[in-house]
C-alpha atoms as a PDB file:
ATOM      1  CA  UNK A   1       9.883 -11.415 -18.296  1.00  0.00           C
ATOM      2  CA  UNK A   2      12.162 -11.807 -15.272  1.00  0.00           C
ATOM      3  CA  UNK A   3      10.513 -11.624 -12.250  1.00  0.00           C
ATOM      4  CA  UNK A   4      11.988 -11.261  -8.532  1.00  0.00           C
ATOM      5  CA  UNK A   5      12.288 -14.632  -5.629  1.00  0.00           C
ATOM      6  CA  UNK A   6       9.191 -14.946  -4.425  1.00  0.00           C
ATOM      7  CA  UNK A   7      10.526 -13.504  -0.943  1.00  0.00           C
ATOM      8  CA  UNK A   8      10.665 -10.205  -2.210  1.00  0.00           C
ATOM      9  CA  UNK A   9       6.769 -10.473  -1.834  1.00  0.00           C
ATOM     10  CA  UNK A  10       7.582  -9.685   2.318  1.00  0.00           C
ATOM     11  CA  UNK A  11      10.072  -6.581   1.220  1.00  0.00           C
ATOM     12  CA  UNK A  12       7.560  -4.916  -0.930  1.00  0.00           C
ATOM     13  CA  UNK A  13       5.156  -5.508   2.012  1.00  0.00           C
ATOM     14  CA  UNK A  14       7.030  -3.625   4.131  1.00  0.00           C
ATOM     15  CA  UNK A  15       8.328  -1.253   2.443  1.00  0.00           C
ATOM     16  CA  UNK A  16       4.630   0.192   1.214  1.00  0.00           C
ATOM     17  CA  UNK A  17       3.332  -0.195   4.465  1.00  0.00           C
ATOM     18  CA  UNK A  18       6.435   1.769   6.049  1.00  0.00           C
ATOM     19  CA  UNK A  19       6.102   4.165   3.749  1.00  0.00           C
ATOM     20  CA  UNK A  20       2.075   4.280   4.063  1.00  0.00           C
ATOM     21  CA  UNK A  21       1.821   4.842   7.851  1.00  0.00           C
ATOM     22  CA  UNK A  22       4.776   7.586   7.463  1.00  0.00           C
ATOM     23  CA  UNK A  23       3.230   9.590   4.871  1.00  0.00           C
ATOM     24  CA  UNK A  24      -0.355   9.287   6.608  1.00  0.00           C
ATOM     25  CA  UNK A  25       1.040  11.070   9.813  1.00  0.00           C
ATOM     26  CA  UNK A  26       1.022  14.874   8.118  1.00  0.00           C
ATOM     27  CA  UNK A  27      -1.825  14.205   5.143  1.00  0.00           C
ATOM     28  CA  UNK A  28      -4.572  12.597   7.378  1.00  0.00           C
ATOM     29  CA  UNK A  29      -4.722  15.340  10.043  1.00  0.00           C
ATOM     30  CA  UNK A  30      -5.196  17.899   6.894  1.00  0.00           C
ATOM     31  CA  UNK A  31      -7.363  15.909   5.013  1.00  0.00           C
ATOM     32  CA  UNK A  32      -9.824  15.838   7.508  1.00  0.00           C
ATOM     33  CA  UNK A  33      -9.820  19.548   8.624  1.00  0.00           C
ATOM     34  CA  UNK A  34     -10.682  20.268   4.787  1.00  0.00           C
ATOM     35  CA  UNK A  35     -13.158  17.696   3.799  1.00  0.00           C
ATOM     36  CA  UNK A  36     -15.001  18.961   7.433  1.00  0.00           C
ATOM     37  CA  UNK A  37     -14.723  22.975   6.067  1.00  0.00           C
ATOM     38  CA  UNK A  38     -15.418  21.453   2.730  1.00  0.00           C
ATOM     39  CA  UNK A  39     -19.219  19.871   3.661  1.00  0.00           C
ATOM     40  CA  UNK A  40     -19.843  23.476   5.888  1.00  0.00           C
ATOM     41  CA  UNK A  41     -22.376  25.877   4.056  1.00  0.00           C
ATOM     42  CA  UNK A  42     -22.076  28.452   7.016  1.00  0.00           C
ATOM     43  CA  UNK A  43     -18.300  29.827   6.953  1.00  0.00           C
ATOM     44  CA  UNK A  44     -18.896  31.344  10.481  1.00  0.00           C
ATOM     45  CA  UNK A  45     -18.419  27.376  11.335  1.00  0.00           C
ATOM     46  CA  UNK A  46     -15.594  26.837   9.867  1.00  0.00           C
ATOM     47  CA  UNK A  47     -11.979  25.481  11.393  1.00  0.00           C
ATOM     48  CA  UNK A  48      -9.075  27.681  10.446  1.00  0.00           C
ATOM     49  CA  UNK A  49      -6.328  25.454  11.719  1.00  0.00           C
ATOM     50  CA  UNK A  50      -2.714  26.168  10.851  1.00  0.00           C
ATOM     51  CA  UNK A  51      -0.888  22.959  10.446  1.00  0.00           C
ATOM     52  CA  UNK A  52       2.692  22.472  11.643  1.00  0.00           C
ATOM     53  CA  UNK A  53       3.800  19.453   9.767  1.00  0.00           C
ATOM     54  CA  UNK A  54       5.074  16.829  12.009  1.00  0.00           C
ATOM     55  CA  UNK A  55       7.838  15.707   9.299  1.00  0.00           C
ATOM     56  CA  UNK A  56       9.750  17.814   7.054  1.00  0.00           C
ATOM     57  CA  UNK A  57       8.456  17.441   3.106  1.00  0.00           C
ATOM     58  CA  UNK A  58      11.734  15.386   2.076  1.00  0.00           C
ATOM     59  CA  UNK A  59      10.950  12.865   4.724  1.00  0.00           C
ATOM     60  CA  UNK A  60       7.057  12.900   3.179  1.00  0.00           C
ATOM     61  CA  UNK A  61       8.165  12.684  -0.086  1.00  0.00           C
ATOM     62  CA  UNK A  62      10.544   9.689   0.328  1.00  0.00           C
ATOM     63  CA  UNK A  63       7.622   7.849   2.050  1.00  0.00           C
ATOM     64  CA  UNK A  64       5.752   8.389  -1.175  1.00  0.00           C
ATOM     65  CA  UNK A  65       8.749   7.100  -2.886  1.00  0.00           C
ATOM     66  CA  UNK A  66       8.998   4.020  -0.504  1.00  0.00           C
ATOM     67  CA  UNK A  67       5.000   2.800  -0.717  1.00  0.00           C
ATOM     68  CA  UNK A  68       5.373   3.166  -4.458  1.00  0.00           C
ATOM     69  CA  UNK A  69       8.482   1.004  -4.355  1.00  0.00           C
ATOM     70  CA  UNK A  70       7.230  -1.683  -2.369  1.00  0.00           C
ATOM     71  CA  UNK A  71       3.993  -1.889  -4.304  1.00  0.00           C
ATOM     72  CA  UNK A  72       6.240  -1.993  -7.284  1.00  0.00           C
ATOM     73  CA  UNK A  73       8.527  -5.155  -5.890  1.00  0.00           C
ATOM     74  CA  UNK A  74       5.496  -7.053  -4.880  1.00  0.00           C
ATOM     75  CA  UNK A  75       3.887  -6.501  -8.386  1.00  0.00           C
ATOM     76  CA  UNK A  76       7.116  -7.641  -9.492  1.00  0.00           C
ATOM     77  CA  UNK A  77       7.833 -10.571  -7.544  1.00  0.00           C
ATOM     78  CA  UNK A  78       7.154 -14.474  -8.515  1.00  0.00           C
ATOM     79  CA  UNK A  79       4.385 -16.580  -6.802  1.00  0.00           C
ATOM     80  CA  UNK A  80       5.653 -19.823  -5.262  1.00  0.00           C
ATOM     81  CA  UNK A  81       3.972 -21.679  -8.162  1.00  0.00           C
ATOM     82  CA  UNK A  82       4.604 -19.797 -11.155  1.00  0.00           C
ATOM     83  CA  UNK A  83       4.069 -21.305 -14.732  1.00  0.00           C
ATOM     84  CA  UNK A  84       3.084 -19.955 -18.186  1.00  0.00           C
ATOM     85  CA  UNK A  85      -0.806 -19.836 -17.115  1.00  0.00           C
ATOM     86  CA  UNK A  86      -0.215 -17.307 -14.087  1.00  0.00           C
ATOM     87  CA  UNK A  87       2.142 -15.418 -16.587  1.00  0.00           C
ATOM     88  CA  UNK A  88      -0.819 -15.165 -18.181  1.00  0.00           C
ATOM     89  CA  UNK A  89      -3.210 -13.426 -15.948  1.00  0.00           C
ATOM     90  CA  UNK A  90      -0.146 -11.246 -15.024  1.00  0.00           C
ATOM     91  CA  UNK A  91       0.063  -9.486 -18.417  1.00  0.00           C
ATOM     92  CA  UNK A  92      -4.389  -9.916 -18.641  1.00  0.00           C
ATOM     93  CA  UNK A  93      -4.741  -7.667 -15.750  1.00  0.00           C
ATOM     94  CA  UNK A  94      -2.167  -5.596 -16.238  1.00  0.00           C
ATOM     95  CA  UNK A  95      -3.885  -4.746 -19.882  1.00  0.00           C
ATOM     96  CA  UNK A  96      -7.145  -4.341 -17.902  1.00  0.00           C
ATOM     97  CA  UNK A  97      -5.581  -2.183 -15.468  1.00  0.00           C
ATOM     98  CA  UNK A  98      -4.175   0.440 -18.236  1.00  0.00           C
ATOM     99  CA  UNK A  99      -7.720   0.266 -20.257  1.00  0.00           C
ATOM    100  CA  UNK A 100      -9.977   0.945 -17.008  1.00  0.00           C
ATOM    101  CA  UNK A 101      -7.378   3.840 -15.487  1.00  0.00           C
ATOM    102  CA  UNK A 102      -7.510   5.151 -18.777  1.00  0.00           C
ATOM    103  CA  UNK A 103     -11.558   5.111 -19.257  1.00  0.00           C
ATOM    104  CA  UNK A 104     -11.683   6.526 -15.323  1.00  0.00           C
ATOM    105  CA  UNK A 105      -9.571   9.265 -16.418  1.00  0.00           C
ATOM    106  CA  UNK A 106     -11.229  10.159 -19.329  1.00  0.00           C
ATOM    107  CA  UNK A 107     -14.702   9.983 -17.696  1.00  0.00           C
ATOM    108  CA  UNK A 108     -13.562  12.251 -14.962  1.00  0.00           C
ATOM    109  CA  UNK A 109     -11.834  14.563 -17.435  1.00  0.00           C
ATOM    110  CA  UNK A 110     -15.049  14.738 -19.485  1.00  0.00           C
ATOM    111  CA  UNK A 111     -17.264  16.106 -16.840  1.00  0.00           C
ATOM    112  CA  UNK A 112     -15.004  17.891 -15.084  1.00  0.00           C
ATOM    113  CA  UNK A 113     -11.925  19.930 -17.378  1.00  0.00           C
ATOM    114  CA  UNK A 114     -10.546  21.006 -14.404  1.00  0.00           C
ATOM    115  CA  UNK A 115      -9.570  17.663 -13.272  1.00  0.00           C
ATOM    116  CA  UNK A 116      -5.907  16.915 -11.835  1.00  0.00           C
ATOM    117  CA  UNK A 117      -4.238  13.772 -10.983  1.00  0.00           C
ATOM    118  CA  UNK A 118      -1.692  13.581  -9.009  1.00  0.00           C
ATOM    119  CA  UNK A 119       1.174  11.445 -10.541  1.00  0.00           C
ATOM    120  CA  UNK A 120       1.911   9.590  -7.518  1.00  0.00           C
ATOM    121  CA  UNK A 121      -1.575   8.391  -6.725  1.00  0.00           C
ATOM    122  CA  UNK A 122      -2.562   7.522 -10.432  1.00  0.00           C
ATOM    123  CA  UNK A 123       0.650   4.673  -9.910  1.00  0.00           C
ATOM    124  CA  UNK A 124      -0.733   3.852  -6.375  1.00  0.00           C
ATOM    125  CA  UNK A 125      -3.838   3.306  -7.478  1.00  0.00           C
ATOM    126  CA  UNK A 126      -3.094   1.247 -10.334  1.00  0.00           C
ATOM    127  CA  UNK A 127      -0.670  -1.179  -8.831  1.00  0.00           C
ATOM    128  CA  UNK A 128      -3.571  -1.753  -6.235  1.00  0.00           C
ATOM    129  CA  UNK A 129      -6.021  -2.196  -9.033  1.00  0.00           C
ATOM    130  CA  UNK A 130      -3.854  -4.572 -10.205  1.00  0.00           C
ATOM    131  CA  UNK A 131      -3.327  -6.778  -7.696  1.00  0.00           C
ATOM    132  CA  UNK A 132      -7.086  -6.777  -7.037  1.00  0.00           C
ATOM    133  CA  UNK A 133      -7.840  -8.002 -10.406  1.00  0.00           C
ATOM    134  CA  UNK A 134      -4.830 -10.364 -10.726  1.00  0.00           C
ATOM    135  CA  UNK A 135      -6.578 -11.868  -7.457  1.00  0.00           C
ATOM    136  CA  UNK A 136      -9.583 -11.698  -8.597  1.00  0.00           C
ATOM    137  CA  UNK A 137      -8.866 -13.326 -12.188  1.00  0.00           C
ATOM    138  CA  UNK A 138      -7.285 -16.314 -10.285  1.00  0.00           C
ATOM    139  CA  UNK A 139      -9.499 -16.672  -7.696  1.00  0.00           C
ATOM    140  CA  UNK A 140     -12.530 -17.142 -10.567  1.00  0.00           C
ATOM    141  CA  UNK A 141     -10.457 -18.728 -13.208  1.00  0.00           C
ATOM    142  CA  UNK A 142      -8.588 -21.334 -10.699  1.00  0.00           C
ATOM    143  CA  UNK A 143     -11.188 -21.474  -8.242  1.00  0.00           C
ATOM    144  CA  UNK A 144      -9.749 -23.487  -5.122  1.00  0.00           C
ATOM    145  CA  UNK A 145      -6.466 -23.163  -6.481  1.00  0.00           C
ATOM    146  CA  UNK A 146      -4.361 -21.589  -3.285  1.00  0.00           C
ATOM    147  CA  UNK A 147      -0.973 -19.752  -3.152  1.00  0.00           C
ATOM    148  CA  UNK A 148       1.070 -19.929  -0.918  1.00  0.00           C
ATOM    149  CA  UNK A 149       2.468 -17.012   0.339  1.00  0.00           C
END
C-alpha cells in the first residue's frame, strides 16, 4: 500500500481541526439546549429557543467534509520510521477497528431497533478509533519505541 510523506501528518491536522472548530460553532449551541430539555421531567421548565444558525448548511457541511478529510490524510500518511512491522499494526487495527464498530453497532441495534447512525460520525469515529488503537498497539508492542512526529 502507498502511503502519503510523512508531512502530510501536519495537513490532515489541520484540516480536521479547521473543520472541527467550524462545524462546532452551530451544533454545540443546539446540542446543549436539547440534552438540557432532554433531562427536564417538568415541560413548564423547558427552553424553547429558536436557533439562527450562525453559518449557512453548505458552509457546515463542507466542515464535515474537511475534518473527515484530514482524519483521512493523517490515517493515510507514513511515520518517519516506517518498515514492514508498523505496516503491520496498520492493517491489525484497522481489522480491529471494522470488527468492534461492527459489534457496537449491532449491540446498539439489538436493544434499540430504532437506532440511526449518522454516516458521517460512524467514519469519524472510526478513524479516531483507529488511531487510538494503532497507538495503543505500538505503544504495548514496542514499548519505548518513540516516533517522531
Amino acid at each position: 500500500m502507498k502511503l502519503l510523506p510523512h508531512y502530510f501528518k501536519w495537513i490532515g491536522i489541520a484540516l480536521f481541526f479547521l473543520g472541527l472548530f467550524t462545524g462546532a460553532i452551530d451544533d454545540g449551541r443546539k446540542g446543549f439546549i436539547e440534552g438540557y430539555n432532554d433531562a427536564i421531567d417538568d415541560p413548564s421548565d423547558r427552553i424553547e429557543i429558536n436557533f439562527e444558525r450562525i453559518l449557512p448548511k453548505s458552509i457546515t457541511h463542507l466542515a464535515d467534509f474537511l475534518s473527515m478529510a484530514g482524519l483521512l490524510i493523517y490515517v493515510l500518511s507514513k511515520n518517519k520510521r516506517e518498515d514492514e512491522f508498523m505496516q503491520k499494526l496498520r492493517y491489525e487495527s484497522a481489522f480491529l477497528v471494522m470488527v468492534l464498530s461492527l459489534t457496537v453497532i449491532l449491540i446498539f441495534y439489538g436493544f434499540n431497533p430504532d437506532f440511526k447512525l449518522d454516516p458521517s460520525t460512524l467514519l469519524s469515529l472510526q478513524m479516531i478509533a483507529y488511531l487510538i488503537i494503532r497507538a495503543l498497539k505500538r505503544k504495548f508492542i514496542l514499548g519505548d519505541y518513540e516516533e517522531q512526529a
